[in-house]
N, C-alpha and C. Protein backbone atom coordinates (compact mmCIF):
# COMPACT_ATOMS: atom_id res chain seq x y z
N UNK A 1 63.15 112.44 106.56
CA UNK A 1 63.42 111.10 106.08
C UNK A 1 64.50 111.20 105.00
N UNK A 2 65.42 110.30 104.71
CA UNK A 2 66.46 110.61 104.12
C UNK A 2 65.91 109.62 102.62
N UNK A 3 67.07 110.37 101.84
CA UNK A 3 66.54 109.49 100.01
C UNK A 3 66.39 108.03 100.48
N UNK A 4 67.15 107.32 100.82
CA UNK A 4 67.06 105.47 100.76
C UNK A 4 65.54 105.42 101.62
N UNK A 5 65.34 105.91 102.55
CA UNK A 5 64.17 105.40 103.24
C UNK A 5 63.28 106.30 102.83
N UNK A 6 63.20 106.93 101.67
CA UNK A 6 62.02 107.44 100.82
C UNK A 6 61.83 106.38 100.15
N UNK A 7 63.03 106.39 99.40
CA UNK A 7 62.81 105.11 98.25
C UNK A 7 62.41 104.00 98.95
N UNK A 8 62.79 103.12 99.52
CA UNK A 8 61.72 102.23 100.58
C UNK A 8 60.16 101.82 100.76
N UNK A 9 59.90 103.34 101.26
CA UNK A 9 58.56 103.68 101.52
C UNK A 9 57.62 103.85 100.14
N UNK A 10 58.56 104.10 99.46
CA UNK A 10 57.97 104.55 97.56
C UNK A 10 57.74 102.50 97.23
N UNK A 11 58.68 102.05 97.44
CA UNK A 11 58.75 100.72 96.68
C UNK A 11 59.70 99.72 97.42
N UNK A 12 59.36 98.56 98.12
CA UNK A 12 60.16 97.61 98.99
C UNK A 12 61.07 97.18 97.93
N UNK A 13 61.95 96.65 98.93
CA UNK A 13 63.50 96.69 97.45
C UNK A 13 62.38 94.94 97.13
N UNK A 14 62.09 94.16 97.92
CA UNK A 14 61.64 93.03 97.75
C UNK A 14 61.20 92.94 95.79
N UNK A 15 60.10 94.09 96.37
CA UNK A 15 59.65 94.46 94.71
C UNK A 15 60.51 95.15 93.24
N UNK A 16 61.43 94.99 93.33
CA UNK A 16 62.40 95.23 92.35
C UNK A 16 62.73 94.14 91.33
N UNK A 17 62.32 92.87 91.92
CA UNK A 17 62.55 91.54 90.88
C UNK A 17 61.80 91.95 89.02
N UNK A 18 61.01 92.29 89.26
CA UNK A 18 60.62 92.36 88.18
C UNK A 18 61.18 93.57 86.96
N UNK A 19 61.11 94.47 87.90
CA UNK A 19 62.36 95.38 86.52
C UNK A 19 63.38 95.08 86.80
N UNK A 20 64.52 94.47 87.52
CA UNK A 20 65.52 94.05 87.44
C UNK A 20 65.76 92.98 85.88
N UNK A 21 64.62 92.38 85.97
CA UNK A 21 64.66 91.33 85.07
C UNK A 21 64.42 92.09 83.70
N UNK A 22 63.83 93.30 83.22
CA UNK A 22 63.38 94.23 82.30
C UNK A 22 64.81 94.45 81.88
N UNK A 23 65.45 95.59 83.54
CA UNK A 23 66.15 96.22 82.84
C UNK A 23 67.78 95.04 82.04
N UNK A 24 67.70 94.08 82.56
CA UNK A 24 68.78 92.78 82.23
C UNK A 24 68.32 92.67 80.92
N UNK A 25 67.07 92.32 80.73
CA UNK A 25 66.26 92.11 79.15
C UNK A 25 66.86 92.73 78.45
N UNK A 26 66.26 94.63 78.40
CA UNK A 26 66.60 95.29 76.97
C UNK A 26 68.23 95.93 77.21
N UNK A 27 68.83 95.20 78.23
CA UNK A 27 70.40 95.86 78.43
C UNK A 27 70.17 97.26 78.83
N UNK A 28 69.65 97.85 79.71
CA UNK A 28 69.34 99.09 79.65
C UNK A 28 70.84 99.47 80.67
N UNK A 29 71.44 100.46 80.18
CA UNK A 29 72.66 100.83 80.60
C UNK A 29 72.12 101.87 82.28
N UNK A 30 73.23 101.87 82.74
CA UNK A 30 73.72 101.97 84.29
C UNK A 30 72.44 103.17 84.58
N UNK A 31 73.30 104.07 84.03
CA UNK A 31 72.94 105.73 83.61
C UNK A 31 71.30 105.75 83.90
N UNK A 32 71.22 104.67 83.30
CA UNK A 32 69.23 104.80 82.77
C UNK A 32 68.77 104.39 83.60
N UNK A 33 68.82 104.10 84.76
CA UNK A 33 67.83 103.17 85.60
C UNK A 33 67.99 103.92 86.59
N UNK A 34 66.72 104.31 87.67
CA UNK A 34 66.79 104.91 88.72
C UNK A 34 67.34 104.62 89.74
N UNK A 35 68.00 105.71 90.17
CA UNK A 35 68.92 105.43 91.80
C UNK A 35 68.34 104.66 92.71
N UNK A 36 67.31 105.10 92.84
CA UNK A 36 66.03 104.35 93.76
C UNK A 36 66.46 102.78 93.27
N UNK A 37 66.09 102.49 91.98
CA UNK A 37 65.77 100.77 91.80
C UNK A 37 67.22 99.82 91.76
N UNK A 38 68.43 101.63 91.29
CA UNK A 38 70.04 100.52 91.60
C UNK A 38 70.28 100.03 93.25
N UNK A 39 69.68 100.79 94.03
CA UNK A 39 69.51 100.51 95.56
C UNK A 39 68.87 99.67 96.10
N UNK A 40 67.54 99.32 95.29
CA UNK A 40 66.51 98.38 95.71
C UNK A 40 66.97 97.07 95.31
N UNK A 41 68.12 96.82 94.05
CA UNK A 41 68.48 95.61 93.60
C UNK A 41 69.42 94.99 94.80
N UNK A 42 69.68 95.94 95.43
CA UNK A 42 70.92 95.15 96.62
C UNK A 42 69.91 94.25 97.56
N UNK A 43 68.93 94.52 97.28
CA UNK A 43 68.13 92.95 98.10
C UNK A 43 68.25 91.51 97.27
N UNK A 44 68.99 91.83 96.33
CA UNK A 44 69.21 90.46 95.64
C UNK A 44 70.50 89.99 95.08
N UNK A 45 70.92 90.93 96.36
CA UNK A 45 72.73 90.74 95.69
C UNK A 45 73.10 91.29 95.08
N UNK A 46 72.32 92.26 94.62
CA UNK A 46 73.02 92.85 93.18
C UNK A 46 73.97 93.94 93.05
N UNK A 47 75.05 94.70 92.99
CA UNK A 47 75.31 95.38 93.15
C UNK A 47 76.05 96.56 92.26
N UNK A 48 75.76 97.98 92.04
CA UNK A 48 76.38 98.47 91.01
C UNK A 48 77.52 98.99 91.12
N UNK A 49 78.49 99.21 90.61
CA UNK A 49 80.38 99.08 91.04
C UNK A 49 80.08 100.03 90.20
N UNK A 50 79.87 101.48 89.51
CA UNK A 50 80.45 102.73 89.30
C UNK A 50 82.18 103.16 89.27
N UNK A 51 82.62 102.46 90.38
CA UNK A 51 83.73 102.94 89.85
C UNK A 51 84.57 101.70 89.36
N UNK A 52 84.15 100.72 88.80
CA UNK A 52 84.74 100.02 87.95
C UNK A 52 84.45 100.14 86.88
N UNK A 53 83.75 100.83 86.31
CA UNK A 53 83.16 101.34 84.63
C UNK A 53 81.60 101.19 84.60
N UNK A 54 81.38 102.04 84.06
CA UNK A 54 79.87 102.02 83.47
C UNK A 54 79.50 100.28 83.39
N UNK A 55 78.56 100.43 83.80
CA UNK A 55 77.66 98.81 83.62
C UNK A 55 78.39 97.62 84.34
N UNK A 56 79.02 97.83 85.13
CA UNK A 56 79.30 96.94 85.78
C UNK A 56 78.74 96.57 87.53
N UNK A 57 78.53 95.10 87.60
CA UNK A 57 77.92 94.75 88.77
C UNK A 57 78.10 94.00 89.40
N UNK A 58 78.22 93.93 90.94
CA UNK A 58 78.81 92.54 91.54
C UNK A 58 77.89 91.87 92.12
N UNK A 59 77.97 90.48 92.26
CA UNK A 59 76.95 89.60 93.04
C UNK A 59 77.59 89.20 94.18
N UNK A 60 76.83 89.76 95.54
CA UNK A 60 76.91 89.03 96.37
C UNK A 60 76.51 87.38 97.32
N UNK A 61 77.26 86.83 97.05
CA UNK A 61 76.77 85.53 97.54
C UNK A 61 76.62 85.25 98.84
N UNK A 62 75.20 84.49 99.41
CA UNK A 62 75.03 84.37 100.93
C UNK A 62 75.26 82.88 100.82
N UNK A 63 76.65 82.62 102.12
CA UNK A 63 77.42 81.33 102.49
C UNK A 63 76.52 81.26 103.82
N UNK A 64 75.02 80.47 104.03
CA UNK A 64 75.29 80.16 105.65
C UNK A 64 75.85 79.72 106.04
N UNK A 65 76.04 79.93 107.43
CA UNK A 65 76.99 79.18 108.05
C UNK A 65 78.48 78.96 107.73
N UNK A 66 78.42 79.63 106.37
CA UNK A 66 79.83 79.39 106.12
C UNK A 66 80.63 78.63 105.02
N UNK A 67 79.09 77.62 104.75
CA UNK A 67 79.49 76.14 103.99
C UNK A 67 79.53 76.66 102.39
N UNK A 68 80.11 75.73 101.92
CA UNK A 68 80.14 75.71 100.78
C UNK A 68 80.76 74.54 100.39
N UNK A 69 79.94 73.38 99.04
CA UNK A 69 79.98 72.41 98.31
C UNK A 69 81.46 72.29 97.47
N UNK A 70 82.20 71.91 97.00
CA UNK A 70 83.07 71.77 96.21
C UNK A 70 82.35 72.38 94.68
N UNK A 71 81.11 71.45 94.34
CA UNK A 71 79.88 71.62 93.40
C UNK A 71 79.76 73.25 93.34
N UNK A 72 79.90 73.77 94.52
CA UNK A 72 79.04 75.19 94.42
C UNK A 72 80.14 76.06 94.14
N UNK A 73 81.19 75.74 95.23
CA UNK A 73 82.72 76.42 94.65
C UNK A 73 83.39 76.31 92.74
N UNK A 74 82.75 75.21 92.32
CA UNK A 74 83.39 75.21 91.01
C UNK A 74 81.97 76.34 90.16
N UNK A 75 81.21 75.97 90.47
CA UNK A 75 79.85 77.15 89.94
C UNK A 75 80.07 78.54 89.79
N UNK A 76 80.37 78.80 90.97
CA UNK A 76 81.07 80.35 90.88
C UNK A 76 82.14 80.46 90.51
N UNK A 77 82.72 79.29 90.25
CA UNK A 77 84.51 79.53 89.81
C UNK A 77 83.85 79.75 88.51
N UNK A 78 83.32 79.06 87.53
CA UNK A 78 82.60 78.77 86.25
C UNK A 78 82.17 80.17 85.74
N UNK A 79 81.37 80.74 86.38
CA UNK A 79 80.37 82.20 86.19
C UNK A 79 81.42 83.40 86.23
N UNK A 80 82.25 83.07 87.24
CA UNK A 80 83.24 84.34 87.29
C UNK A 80 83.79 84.60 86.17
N UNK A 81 84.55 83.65 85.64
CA UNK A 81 85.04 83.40 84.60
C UNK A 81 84.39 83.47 82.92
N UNK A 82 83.04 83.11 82.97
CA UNK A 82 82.29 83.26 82.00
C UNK A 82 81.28 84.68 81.77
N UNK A 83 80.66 85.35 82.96
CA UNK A 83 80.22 86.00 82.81
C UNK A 83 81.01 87.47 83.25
N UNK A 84 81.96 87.10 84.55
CA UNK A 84 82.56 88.47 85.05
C UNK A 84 84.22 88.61 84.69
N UNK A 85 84.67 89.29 85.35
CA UNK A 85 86.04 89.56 85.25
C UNK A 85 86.84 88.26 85.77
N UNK A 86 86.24 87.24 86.62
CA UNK A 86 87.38 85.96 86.70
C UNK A 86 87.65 86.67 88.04
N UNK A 87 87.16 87.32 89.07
CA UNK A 87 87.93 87.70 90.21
C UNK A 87 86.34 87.18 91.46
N UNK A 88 87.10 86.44 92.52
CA UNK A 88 85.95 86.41 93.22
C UNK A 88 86.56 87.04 94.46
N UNK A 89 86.02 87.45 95.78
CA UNK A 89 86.09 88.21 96.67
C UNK A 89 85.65 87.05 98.01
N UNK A 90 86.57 87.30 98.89
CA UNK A 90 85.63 86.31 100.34
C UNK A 90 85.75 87.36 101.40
N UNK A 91 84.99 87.60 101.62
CA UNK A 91 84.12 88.55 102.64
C UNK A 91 84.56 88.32 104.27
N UNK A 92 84.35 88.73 104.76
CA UNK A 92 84.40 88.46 106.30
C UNK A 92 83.30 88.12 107.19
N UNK A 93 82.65 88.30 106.60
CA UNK A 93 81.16 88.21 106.91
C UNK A 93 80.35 86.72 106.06
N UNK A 94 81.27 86.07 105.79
CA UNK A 94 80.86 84.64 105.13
C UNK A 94 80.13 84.76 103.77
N UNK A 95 80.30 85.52 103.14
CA UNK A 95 79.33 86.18 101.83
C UNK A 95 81.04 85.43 100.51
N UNK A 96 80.30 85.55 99.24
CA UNK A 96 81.54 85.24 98.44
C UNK A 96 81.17 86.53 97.62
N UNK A 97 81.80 87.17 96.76
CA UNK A 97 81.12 88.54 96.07
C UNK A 97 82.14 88.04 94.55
N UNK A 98 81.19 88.12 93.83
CA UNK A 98 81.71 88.17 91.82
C UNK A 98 81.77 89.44 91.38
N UNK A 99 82.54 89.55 90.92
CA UNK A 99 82.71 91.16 90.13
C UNK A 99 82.96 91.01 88.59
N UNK A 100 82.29 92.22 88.39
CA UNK A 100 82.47 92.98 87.00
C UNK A 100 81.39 92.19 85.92
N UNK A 101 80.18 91.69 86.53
CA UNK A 101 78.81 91.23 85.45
C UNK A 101 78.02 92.07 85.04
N UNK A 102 78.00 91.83 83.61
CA UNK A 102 76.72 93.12 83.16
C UNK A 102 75.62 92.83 83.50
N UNK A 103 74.95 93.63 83.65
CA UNK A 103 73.37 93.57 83.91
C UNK A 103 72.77 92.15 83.14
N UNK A 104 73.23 92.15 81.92
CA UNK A 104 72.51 91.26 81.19
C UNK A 104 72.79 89.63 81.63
N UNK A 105 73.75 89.42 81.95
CA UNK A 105 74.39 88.24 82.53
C UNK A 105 74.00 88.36 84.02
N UNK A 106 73.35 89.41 84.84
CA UNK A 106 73.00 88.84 86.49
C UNK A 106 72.07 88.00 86.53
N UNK A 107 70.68 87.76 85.49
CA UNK A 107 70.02 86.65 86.03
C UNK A 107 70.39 85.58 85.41
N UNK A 108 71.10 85.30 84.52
CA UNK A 108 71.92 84.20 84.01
C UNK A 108 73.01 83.40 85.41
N UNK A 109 73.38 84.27 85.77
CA UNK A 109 74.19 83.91 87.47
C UNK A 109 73.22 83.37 88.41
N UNK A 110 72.09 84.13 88.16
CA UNK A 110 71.50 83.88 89.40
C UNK A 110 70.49 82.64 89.60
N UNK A 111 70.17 81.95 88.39
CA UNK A 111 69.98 81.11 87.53
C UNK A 111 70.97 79.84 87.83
N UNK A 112 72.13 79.88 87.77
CA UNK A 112 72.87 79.50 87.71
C UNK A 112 73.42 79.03 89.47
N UNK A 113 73.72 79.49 90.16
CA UNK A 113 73.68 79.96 91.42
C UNK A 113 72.53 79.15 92.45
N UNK A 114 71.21 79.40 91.55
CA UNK A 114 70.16 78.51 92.19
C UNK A 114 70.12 76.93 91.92
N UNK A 115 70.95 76.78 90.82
CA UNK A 115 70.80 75.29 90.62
C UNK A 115 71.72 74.53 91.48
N UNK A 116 73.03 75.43 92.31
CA UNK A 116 73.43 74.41 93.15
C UNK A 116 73.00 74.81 94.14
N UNK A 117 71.77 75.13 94.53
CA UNK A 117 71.79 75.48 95.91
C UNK A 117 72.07 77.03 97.03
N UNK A 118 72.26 78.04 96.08
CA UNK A 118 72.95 79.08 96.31
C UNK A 118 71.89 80.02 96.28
N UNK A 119 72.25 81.38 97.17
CA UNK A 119 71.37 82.48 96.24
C UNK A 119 72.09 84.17 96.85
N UNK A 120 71.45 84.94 95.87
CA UNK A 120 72.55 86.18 96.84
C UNK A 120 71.36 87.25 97.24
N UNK A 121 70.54 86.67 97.27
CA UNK A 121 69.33 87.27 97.75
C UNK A 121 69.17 87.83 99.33
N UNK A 122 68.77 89.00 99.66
CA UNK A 122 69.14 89.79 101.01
C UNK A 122 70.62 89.74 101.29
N UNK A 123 71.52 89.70 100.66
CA UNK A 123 73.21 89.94 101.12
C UNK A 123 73.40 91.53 101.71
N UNK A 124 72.44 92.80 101.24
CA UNK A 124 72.80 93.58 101.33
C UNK A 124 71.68 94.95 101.35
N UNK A 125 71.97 95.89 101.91
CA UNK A 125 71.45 96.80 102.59
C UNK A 125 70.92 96.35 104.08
N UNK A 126 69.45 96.69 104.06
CA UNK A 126 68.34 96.93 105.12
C UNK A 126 68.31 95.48 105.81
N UNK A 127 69.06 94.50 105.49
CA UNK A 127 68.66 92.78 105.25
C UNK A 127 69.64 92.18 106.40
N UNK A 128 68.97 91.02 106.83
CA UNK A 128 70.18 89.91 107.26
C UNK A 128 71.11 90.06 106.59
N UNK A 129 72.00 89.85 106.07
CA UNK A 129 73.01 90.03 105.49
C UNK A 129 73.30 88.76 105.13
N UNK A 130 73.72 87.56 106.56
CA UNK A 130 74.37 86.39 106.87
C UNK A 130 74.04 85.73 108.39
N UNK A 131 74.02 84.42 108.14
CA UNK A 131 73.73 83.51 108.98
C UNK A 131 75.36 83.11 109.60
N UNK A 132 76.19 83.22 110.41
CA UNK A 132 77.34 82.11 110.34
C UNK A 132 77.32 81.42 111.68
N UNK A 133 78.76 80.91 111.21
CA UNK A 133 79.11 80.17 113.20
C UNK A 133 80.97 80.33 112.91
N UNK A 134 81.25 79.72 113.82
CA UNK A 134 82.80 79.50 113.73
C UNK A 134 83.34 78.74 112.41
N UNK A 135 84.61 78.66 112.45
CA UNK A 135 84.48 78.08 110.98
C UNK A 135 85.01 76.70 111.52
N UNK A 136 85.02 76.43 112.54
CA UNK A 136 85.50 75.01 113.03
C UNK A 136 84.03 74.58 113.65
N UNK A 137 83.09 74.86 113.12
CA UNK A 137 81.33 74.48 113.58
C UNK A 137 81.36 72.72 113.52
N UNK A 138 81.16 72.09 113.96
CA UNK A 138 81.04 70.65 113.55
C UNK A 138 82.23 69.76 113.66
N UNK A 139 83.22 70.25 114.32
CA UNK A 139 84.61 69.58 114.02
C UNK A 139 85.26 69.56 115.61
N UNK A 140 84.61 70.82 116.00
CA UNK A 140 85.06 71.82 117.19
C UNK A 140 84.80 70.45 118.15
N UNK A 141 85.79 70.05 118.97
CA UNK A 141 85.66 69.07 120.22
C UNK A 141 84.95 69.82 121.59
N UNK A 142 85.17 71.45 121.41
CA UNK A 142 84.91 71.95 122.37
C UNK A 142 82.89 72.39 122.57
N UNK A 143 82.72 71.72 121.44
CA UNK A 143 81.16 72.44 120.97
C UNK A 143 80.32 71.36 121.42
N UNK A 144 79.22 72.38 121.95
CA UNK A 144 78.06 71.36 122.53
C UNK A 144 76.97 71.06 121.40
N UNK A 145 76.93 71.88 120.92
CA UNK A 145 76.46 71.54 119.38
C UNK A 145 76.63 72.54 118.41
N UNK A 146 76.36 71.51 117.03
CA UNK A 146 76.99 72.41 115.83
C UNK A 146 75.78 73.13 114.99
N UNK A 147 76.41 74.47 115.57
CA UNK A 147 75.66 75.77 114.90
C UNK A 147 75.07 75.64 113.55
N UNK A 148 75.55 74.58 112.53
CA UNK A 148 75.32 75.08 111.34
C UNK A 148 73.59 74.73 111.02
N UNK A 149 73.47 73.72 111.30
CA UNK A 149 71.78 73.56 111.60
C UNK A 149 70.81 74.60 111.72
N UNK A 150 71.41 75.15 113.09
CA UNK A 150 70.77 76.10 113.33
C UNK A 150 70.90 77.59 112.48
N UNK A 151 72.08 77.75 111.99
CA UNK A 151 72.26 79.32 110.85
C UNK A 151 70.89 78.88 109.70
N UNK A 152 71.10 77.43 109.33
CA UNK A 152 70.08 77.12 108.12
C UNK A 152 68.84 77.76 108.53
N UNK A 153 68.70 77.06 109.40
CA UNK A 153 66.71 77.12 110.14
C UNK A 153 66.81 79.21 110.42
N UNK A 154 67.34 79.64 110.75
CA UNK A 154 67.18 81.01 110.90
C UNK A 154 67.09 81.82 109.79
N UNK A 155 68.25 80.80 108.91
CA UNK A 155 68.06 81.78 107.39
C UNK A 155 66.81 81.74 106.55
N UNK A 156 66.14 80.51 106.85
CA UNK A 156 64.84 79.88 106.46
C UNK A 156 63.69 81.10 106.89
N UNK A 157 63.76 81.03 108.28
CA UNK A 157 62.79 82.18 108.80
C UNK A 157 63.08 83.64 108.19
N UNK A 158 64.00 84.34 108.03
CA UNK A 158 63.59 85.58 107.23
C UNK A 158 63.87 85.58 105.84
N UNK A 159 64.94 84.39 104.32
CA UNK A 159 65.03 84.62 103.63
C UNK A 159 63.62 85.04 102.83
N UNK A 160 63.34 86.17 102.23
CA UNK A 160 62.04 86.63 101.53
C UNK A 160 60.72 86.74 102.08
N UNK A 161 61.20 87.19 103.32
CA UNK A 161 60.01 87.92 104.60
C UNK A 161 60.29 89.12 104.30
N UNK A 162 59.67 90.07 103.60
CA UNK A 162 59.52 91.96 103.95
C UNK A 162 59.51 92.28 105.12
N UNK A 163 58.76 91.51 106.15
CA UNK A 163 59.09 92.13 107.70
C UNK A 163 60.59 92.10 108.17
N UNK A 164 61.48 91.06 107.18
CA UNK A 164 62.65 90.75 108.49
C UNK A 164 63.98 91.53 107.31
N UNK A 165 63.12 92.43 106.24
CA UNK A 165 63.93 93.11 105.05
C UNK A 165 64.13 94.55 105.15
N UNK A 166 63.94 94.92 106.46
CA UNK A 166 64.00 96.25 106.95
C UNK A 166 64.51 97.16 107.79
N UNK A 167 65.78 96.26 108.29
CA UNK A 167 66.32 96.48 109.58
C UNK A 167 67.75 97.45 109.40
N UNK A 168 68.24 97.19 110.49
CA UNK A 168 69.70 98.15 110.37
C UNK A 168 70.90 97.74 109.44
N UNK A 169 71.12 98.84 108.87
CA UNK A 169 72.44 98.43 107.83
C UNK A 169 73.33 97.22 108.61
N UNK A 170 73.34 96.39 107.80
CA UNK A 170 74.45 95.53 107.72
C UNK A 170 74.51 94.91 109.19
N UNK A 171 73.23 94.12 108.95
CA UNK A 171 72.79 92.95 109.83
C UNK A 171 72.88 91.87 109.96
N UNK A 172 73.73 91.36 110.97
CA UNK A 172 74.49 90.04 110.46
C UNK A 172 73.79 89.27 112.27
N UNK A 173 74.42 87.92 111.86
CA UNK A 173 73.77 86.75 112.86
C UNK A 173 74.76 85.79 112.97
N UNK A 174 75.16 85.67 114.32
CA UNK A 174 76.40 84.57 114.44
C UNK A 174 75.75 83.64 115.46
N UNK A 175 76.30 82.59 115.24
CA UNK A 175 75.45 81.58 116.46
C UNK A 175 76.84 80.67 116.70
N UNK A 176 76.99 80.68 117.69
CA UNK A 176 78.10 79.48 118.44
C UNK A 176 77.66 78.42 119.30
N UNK A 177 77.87 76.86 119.14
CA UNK A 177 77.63 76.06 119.77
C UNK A 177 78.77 76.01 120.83
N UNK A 178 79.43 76.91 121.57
CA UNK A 178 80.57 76.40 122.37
C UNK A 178 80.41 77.17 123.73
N UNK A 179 81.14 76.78 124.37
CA UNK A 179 80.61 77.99 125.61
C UNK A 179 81.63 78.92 125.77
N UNK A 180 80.95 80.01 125.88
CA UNK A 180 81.76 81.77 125.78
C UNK A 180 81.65 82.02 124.72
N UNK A 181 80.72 82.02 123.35
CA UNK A 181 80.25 82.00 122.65
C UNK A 181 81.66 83.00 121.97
N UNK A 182 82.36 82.36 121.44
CA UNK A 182 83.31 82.43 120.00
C UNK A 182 83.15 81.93 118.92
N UNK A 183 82.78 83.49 118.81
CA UNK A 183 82.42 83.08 116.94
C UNK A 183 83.90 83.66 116.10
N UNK A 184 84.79 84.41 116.48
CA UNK A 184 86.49 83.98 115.94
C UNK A 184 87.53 83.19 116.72
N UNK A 185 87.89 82.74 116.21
CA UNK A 185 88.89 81.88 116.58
C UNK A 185 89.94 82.42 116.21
């Protein structure tokens, strides 16, 4: 069995919320916290960037479907800027990613993040990753129906299920309402 799926079997990343929130508390630097629990935080987005300097961390954000509010876009514009380096990232995989937050400022984001609607919870490892569709979902003349409904209702069924938090690296879910199912355009 290899280290990550020791650590696993030792402690579901699910269960990491609570020293995550410790180690944010007393600022406990990079160095100090076990490999095991910097691995287990990627079930909540969290992520540790090493080679951007000591203590630094990025949040991954889960976009279903793709969408995103004007409201939610200025939120993360807001946080980037206040808590991280001011740089945001867009993914390919429909995710938005913030860089360069200290530990102490991730549940302040995440906090933050939840009030419009957002969360970066399962973005990464063992996890769904992402729900999407085309990015012309709902607009598309050619679509028999629009996917985005449906990314919601799926993300619903495994967001913060341990059964559906265990699967193959970098597990993603595309759904197309069109026929010949194109999910790029």
């Amino acid at each position: 069995m290899n280290k990550v799926e020791q650590w696993k079997y030792e402690k579901h990343g699910l269960d990491v919320w609570p020293d995550l929130l410790g180690y944010a508390q007393r600022q406990t630097p990079m160095d100090a916290i076990d490999d095991a629990d910097l691995e287990r935080m990627k079930w909540y987005g969290v992520f540790y960037r090493k080679r951007d300097g000591e203590g630094t961390y990025m949040l991954r954000i889960r976009l279903t479907a793709g969408e995103l509010s004007s409201a939610q876009a200025r939120e993360i514009a807001f946080i980037a800027y206040e808590l991280g380096y001011g740089i945001i990232d867009l993914t390919t995989r429909a995710n938005i990613q913030l860089q360069g937050l200290s530990l102490a400022n991730v549940p302040k984001a995440l906090e933050r993040l939840k009030a419009v609607g957002l969360t970066a919870q399962q973005t990464g490892h063992d996890n769904i990753r992402t729900v999407y569709c085309p990015p012309l979902s709902g607009v598309d003349a050619d679509e028999l129906i629009d996917a985005r409904s449906l990314c919601r209702d799926v993300t619903e069924l495994f967001l913060g299920d341990r059964f559906y938090s265990d699967l193959p690296r970098k597990f993603n879910i595309g759904i197309c309402g069109k026929p010949g199912a194109s999910l790029h355009y």
